[in-house]
C-alpha atoms as a PDB file:
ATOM      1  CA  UNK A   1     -11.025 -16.789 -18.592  1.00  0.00           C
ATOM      2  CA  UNK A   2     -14.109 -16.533 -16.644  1.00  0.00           C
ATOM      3  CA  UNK A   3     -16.312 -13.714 -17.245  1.00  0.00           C
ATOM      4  CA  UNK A   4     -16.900 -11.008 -14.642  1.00  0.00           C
ATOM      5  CA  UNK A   5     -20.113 -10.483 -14.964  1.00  0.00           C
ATOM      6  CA  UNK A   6     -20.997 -14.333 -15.159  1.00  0.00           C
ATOM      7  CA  UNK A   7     -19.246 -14.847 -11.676  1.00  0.00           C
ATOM      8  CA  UNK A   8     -21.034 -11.875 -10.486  1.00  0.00           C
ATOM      9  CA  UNK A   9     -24.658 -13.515 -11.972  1.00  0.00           C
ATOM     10  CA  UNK A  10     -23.548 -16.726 -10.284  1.00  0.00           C
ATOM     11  CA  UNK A  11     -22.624 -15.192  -6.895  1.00  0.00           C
ATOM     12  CA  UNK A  12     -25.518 -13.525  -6.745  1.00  0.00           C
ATOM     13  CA  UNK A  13     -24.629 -10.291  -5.490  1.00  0.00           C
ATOM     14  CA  UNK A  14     -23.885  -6.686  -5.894  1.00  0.00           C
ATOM     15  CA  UNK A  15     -21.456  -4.705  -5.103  1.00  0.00           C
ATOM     16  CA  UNK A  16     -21.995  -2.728  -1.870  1.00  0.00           C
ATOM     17  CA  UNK A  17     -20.887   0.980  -1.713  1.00  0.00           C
ATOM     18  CA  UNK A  18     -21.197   1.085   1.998  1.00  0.00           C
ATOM     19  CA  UNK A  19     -18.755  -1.733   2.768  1.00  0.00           C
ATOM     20  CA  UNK A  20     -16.457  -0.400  -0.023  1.00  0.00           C
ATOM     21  CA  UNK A  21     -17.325  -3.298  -2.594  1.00  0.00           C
ATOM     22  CA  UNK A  22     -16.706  -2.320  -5.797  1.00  0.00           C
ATOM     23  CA  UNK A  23     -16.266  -5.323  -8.513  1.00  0.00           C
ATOM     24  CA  UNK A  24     -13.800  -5.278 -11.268  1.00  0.00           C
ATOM     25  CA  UNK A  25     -15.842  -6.072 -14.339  1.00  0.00           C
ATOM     26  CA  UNK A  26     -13.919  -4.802 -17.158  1.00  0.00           C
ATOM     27  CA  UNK A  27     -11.727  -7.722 -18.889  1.00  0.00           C
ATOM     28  CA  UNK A  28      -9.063  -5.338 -20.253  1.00  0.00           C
ATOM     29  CA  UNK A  29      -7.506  -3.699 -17.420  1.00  0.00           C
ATOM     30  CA  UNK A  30      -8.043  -7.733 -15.148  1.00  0.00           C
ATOM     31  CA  UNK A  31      -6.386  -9.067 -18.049  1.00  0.00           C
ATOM     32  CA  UNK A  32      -3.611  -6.182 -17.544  1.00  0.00           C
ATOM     33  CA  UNK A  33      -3.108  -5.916 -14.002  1.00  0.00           C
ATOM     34  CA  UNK A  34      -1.191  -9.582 -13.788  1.00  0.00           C
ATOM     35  CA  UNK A  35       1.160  -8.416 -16.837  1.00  0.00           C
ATOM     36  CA  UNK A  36       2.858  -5.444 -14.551  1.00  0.00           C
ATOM     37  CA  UNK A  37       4.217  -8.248 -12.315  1.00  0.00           C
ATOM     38  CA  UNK A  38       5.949 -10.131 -15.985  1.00  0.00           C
ATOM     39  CA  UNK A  39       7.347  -6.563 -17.164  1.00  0.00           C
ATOM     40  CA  UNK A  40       9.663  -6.721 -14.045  1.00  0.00           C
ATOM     41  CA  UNK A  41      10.515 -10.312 -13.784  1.00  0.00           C
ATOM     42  CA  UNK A  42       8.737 -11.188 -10.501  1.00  0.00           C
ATOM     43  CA  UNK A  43       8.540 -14.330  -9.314  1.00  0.00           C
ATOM     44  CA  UNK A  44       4.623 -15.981  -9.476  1.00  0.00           C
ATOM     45  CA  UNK A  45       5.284 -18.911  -7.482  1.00  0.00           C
ATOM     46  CA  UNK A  46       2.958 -17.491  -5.254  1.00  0.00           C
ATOM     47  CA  UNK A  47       0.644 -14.968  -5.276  1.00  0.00           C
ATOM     48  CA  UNK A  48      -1.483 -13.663  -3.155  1.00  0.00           C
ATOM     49  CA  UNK A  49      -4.613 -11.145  -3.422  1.00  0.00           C
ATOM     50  CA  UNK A  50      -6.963  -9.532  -0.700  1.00  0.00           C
ATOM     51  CA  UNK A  51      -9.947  -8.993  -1.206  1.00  0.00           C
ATOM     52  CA  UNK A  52     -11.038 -11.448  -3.528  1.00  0.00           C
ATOM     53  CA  UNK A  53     -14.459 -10.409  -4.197  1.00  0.00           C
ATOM     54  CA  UNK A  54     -15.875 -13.120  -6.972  1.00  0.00           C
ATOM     55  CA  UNK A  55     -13.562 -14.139  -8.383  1.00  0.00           C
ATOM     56  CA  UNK A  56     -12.223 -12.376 -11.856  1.00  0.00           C
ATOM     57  CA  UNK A  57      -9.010 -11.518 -10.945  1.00  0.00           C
ATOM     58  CA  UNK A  58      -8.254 -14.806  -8.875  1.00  0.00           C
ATOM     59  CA  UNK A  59      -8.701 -16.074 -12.191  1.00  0.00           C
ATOM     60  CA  UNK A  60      -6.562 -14.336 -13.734  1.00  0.00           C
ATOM     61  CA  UNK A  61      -3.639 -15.284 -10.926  1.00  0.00           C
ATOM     62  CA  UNK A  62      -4.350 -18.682 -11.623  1.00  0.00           C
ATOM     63  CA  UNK A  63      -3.176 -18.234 -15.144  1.00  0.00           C
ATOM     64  CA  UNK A  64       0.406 -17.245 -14.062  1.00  0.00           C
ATOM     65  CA  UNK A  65       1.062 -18.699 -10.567  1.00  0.00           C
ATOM     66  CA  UNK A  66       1.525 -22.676  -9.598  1.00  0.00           C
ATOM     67  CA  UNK A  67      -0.361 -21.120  -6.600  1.00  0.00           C
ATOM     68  CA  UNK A  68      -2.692 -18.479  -4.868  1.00  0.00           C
ATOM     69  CA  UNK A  69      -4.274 -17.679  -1.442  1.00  0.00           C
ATOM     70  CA  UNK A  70      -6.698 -15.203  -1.561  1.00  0.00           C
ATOM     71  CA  UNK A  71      -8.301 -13.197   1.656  1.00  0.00           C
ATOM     72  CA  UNK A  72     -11.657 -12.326   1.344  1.00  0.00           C
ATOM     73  CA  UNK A  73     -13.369 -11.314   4.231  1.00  0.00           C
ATOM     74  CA  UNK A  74     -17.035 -11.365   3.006  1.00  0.00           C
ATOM     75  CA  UNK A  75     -18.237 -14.504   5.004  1.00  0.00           C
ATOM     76  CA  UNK A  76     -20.504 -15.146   1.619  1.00  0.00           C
ATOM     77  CA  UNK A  77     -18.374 -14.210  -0.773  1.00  0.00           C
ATOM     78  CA  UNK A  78     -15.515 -16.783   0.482  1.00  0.00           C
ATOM     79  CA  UNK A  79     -17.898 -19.507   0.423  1.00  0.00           C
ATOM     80  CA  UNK A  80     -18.725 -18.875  -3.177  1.00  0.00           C
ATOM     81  CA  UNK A  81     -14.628 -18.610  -4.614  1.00  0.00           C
ATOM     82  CA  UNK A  82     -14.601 -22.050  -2.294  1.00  0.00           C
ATOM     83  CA  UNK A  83     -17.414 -23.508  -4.779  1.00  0.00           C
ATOM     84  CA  UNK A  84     -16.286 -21.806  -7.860  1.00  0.00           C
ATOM     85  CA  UNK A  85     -13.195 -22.518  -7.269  1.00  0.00           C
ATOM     86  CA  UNK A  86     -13.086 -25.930  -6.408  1.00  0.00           C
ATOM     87  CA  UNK A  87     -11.335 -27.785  -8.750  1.00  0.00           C
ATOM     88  CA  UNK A  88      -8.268 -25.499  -8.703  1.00  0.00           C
ATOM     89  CA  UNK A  89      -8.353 -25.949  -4.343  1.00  0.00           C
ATOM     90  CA  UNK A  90      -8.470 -29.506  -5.110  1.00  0.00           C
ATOM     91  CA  UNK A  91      -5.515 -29.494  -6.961  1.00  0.00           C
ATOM     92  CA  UNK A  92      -3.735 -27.339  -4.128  1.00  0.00           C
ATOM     93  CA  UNK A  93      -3.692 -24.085  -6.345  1.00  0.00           C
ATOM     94  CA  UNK A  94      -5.513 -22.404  -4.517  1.00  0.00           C
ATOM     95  CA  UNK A  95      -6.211 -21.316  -0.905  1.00  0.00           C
ATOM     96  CA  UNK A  96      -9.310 -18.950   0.253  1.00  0.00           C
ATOM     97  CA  UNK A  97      -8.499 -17.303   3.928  1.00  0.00           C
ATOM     98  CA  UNK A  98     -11.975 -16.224   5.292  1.00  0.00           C
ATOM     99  CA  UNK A  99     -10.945 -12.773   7.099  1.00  0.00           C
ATOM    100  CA  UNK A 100      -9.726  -9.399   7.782  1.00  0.00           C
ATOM    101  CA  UNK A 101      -6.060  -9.135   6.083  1.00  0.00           C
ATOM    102  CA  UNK A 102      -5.304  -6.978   9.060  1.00  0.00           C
ATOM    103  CA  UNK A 103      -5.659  -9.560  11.030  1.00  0.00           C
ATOM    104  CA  UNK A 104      -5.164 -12.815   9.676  1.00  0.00           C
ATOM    105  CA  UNK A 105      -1.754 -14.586   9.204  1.00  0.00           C
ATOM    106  CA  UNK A 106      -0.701 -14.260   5.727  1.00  0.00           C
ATOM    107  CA  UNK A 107       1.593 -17.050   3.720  1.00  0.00           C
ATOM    108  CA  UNK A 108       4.820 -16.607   2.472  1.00  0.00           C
ATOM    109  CA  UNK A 109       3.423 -15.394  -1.086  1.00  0.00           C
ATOM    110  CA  UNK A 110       6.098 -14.176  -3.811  1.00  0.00           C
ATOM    111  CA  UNK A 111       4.174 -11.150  -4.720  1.00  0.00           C
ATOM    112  CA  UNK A 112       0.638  -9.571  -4.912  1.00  0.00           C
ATOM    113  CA  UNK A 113      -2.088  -7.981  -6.743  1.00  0.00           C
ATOM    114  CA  UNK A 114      -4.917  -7.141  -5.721  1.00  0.00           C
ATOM    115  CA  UNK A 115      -8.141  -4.270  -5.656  1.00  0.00           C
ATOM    116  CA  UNK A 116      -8.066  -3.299  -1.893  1.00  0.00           C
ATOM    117  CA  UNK A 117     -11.013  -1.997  -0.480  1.00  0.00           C
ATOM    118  CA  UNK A 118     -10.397   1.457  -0.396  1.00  0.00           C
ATOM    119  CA  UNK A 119     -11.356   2.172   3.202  1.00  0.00           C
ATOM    120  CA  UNK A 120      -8.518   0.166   4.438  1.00  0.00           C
ATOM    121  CA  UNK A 121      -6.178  -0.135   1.777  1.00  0.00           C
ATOM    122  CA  UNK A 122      -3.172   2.542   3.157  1.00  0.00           C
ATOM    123  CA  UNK A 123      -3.458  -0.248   6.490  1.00  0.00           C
ATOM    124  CA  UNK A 124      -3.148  -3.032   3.787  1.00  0.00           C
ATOM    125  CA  UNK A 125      -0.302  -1.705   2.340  1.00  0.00           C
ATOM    126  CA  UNK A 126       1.935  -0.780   4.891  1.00  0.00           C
ATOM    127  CA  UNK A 127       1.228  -4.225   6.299  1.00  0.00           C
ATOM    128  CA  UNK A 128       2.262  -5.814   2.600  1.00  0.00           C
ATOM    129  CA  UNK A 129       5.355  -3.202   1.968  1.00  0.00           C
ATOM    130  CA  UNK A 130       7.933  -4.416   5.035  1.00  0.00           C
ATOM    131  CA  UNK A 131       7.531  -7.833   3.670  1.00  0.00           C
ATOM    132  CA  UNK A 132       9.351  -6.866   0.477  1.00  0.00           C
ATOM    133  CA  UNK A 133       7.755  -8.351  -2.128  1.00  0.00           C
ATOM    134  CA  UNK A 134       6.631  -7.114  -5.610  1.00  0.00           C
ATOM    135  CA  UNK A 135       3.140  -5.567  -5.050  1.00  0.00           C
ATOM    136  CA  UNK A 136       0.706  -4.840  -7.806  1.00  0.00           C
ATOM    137  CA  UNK A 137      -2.220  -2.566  -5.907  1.00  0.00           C
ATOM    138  CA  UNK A 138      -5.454  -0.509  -6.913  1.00  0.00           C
ATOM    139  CA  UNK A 139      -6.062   2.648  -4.823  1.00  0.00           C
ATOM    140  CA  UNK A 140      -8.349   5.321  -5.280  1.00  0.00           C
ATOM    141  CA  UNK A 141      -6.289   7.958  -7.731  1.00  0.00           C
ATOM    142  CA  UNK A 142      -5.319  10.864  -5.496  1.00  0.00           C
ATOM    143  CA  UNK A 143      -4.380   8.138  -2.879  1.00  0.00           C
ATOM    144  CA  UNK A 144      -1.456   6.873  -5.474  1.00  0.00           C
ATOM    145  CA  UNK A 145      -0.253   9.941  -6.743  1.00  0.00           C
ATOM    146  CA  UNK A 146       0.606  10.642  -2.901  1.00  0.00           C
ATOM    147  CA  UNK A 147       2.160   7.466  -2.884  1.00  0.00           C
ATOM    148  CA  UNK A 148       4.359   8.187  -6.156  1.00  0.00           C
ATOM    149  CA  UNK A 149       4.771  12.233  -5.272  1.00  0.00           C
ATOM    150  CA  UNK A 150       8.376  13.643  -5.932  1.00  0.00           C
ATOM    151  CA  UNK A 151       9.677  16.019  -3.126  1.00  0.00           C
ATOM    152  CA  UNK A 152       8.495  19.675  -3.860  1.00  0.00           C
ATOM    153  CA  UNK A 153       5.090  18.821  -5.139  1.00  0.00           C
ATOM    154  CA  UNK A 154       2.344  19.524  -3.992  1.00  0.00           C
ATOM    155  CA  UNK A 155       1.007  15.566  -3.698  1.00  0.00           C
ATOM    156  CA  UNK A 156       4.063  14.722  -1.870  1.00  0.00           C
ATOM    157  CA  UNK A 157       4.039  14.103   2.199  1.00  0.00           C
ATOM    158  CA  UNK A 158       4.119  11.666   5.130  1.00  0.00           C
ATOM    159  CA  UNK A 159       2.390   8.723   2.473  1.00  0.00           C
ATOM    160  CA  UNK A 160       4.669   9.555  -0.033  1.00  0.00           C
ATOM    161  CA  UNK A 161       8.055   9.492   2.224  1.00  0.00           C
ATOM    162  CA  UNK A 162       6.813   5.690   4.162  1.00  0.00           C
ATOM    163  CA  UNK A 163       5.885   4.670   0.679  1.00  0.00           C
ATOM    164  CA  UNK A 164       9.117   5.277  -1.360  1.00  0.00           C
ATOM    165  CA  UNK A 165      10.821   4.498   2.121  1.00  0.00           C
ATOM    166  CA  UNK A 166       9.950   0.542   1.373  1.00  0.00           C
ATOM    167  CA  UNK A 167       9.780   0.376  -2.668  1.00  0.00           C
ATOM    168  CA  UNK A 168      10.298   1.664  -5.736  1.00  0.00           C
ATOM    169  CA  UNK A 169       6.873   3.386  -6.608  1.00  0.00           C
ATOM    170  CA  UNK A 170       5.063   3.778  -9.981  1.00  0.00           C
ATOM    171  CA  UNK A 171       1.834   4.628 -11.105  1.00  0.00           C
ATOM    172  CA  UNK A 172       1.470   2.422 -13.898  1.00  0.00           C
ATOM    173  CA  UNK A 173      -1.906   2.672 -15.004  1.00  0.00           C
ATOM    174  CA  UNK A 174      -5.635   5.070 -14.270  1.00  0.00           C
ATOM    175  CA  UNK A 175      -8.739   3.322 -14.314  1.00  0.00           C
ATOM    176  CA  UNK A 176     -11.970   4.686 -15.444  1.00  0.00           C
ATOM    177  CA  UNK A 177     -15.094   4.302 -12.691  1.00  0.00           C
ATOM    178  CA  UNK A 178     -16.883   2.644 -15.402  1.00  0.00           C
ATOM    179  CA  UNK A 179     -14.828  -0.386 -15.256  1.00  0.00           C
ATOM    180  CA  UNK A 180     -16.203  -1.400 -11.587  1.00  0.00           C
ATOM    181  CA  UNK A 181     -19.482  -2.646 -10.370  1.00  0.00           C
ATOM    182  CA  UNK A 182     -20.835  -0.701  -9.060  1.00  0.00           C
ATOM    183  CA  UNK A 183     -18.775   2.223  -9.952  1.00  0.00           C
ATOM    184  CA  UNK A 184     -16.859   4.302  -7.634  1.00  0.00           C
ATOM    185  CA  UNK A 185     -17.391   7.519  -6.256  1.00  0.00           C
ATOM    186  CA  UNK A 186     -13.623   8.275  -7.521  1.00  0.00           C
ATOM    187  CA  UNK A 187     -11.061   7.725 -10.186  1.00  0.00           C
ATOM    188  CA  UNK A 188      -8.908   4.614  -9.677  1.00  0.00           C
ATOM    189  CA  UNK A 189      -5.364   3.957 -10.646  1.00  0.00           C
ATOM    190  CA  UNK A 190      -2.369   0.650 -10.320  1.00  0.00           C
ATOM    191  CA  UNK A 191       0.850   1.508  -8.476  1.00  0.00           C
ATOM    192  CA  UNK A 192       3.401  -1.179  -8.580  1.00  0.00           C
ATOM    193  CA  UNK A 193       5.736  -1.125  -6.188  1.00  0.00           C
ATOM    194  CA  UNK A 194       9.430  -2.591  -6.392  1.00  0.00           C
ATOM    195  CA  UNK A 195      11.072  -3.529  -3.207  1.00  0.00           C
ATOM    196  CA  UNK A 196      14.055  -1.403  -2.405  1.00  0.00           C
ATOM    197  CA  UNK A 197      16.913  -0.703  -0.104  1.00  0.00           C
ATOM    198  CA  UNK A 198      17.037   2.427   0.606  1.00  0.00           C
ATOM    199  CA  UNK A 199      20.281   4.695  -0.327  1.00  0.00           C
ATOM    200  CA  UNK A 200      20.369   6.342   3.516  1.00  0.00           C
ATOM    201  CA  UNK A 201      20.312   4.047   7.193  1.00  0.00           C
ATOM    202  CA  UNK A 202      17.863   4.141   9.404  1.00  0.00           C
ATOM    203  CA  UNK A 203      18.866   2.279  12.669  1.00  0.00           C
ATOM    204  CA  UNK A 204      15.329   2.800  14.098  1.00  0.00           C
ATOM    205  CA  UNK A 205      12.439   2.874  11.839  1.00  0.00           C
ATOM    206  CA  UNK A 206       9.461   2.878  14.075  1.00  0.00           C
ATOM    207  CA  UNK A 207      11.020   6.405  14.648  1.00  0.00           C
ATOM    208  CA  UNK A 208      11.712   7.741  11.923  1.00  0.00           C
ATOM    209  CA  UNK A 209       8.327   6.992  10.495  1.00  0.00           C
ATOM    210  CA  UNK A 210       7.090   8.500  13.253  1.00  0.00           C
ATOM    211  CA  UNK A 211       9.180  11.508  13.480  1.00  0.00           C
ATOM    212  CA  UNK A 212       8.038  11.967   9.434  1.00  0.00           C
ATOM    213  CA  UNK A 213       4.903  11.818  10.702  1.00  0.00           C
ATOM    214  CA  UNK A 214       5.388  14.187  12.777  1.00  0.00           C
ATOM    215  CA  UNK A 215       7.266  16.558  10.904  1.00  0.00           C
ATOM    216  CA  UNK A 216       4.419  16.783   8.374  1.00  0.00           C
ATOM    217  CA  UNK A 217       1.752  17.984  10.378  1.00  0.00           C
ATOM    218  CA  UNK A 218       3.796  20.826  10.453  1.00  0.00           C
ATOM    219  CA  UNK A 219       4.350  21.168   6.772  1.00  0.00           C
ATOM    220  CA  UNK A 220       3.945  24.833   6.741  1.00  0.00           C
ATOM    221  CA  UNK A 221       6.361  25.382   9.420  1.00  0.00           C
ATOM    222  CA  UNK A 222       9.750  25.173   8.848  1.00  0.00           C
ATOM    223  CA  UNK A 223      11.679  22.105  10.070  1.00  0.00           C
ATOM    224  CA  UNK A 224      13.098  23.911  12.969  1.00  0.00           C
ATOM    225  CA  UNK A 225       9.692  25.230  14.452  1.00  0.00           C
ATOM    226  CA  UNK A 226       8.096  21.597  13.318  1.00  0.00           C
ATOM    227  CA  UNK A 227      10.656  19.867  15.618  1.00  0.00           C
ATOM    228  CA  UNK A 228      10.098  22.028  18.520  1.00  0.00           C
ATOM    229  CA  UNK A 229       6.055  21.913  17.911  1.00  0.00           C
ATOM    230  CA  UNK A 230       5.946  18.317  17.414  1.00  0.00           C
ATOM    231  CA  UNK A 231       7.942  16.652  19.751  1.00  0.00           C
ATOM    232  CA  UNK A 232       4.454  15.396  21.801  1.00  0.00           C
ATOM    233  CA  UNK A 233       4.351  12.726  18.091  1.00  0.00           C
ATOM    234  CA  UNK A 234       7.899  12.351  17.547  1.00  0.00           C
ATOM    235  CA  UNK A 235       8.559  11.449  21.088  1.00  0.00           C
ATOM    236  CA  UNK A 236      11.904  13.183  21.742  1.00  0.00           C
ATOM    237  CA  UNK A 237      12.700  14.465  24.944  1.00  0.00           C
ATOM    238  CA  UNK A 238      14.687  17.777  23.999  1.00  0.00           C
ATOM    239  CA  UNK A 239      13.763  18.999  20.701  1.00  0.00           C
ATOM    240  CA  UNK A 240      15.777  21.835  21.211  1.00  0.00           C
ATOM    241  CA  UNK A 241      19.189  19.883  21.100  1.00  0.00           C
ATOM    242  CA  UNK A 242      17.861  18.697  17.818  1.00  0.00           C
ATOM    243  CA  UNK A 243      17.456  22.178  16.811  1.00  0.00           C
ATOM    244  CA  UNK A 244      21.136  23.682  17.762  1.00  0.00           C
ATOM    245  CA  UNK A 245      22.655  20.277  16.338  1.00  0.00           C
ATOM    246  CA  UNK A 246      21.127  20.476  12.940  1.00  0.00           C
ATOM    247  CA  UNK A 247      22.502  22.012  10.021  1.00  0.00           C
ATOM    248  CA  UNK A 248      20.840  25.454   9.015  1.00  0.00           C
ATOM    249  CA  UNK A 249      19.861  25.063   5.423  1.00  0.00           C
ATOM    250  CA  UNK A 250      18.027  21.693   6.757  1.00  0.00           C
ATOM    251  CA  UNK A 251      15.845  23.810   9.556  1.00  0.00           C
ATOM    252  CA  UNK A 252      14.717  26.418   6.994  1.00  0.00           C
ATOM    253  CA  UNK A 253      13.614  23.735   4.790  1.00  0.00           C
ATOM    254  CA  UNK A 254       9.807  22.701   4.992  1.00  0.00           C
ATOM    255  CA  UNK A 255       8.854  18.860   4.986  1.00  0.00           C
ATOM    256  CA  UNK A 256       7.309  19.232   1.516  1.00  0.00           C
ATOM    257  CA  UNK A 257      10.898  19.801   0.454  1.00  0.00           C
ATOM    258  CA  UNK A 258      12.978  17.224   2.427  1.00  0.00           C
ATOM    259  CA  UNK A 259      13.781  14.002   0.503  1.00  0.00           C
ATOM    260  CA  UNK A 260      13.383  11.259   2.074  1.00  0.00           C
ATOM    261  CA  UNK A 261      17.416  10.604   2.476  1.00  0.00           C
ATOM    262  CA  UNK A 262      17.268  13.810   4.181  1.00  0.00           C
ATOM    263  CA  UNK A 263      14.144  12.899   6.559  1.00  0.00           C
ATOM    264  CA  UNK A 264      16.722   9.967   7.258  1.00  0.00           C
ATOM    265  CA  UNK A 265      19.548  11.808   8.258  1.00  0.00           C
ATOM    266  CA  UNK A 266      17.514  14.300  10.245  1.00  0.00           C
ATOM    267  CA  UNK A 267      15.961  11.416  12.068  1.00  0.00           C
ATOM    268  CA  UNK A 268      19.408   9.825  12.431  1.00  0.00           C
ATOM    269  CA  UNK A 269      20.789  12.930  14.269  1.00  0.00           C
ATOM    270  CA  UNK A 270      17.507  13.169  16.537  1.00  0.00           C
ATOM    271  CA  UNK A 271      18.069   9.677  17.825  1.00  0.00           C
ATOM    272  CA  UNK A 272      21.286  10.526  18.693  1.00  0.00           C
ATOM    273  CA  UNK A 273      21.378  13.855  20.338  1.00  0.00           C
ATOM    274  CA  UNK A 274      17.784  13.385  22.602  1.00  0.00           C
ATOM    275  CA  UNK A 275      16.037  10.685  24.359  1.00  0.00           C
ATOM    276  CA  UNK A 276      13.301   8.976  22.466  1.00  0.00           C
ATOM    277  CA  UNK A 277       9.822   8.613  23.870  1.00  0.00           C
ATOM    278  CA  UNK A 278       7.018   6.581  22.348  1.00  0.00           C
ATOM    279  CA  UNK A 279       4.740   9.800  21.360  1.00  0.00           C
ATOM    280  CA  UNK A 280       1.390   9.526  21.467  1.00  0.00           C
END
């Protein structure tokens, strides 16, 4: 396996704070991070990572896939994985996107892991999650016990409900600041997530992502005054049809409470008892 620290020497360049480049330098947890995709069977055909950076963890993919595409958007850093890499994009292992992965058309990879940048990773995700594929992810810690909250606590909320809306979530593993380059302001941790159906229906789910949005800006109120206060996000026309339809335990209930089969239902009986606006 190529060393970290030699790619980094070879690059020649450090990691930037200020446009969220922090390198993944120690070998233990790179060598690691590919294994939580064998523990649950996943298929490596293809994997793909953003935000490359130099190299260690492509590395890494290459050991377990028959192929990876990797999105770097680093203008210099892409042209150095191109030259570092060449022999395995030769052989047609590998494929280096130059770009924003907010932007750029991603292939039809099997599953991914990858360090986001931090700034933009809750973007990243929930443009990775509706694909439904096994995702290995870094995130700064707080940011993944939101994603992995249980209903009641206080971690759990809007990122927690989208999150668990798409997959199976599990914090799997906390990394130390000490194994990045340069290190992080912040704790670090791996959430695998495991593509689910859900157990509820959701005919609309632009909706009722938006109406848990909603709801949760309000997470103090109870549901029946968040409904009524909210309706300028949520986008329905007559909140207060919502209200007299709904059953009482559910509008004393705060959203810190509601599971997400409940946020579901809720949502289900909005749609169908008021008109739906786009909110704001």
């Amino acid at each position: 396996m190529r060393d970290p620290d030699g790619l980094i020497a070879r690059a020649g360049v450090r990691g930037d704070p200020d446009r969220d480049q922090h390198f993944l330098v120690d070998d233990r947890v790179l060598d690691r991070l590919p294994t939580y995709l064998n523990e649950i069977d996943a298929d490596t055909d293809h994997l793909l990572e953003i935000g490359g950076g130099t190299g260690a963890l492509t590395d890494r993919l290459l050991a377990i896939a028959d192929e990876v595409t990797v999105v770097e958007r680093d203008r210099d850093l892409a042209a150095f994985l191109r030259e570092e890499f060449a022999e395995e994009i030769d052989a047609g292992r590998l494929t280096v996107i130059e770009g924003d992965a907010l932007e750029v058309d991603l292939p039809d990879f099997t599953a991914s892991v990858s360090n986001l940048p931090y700034g933009v990773s809750s973007e990243i995700t929930f443009r990775l999650l509706p694909e439904t594929r096994p995702l290995v992810l870094m995130f700064q810690q707080e940011f993944a016990e939101r994603m992995v909250a249980e209903p009641g606590s206080s971690e759990y909320g809007r990122l927690s409900v989208s999150t668990q809306h798409y997959a199976e979530a599990e914090l799997v593993e906390s990394i130390p600041k000490e194994a990045f380059s340069p290190p992080p302001a912040v704790q670090s941790a791996v959430v695998r997530l495991v593509p689910r159906d859900p157990d509820y229906e959701v005919d609309d789910e632009d909706f009722f992502l938006r109406f848990v949005k909603a709801l949760f800006t309000q997470r103090r109120k109870t549901i029946r005054n968040a409904i009524r206060n909210t309706a300028h996000i949520s986008g329905l026309e007559e909140p207060d049809s919502v209200v007299e339809a709904a059953d009482e335990d559910i509008l004393r209930k705060r959203a810190g409470a509601m599971t997400p089969a409940e946020f579901a239902a809720l949502a289900q009986l909005a749609a169908d008892v008021s008109e739906i606006g786009d909110g704001q």
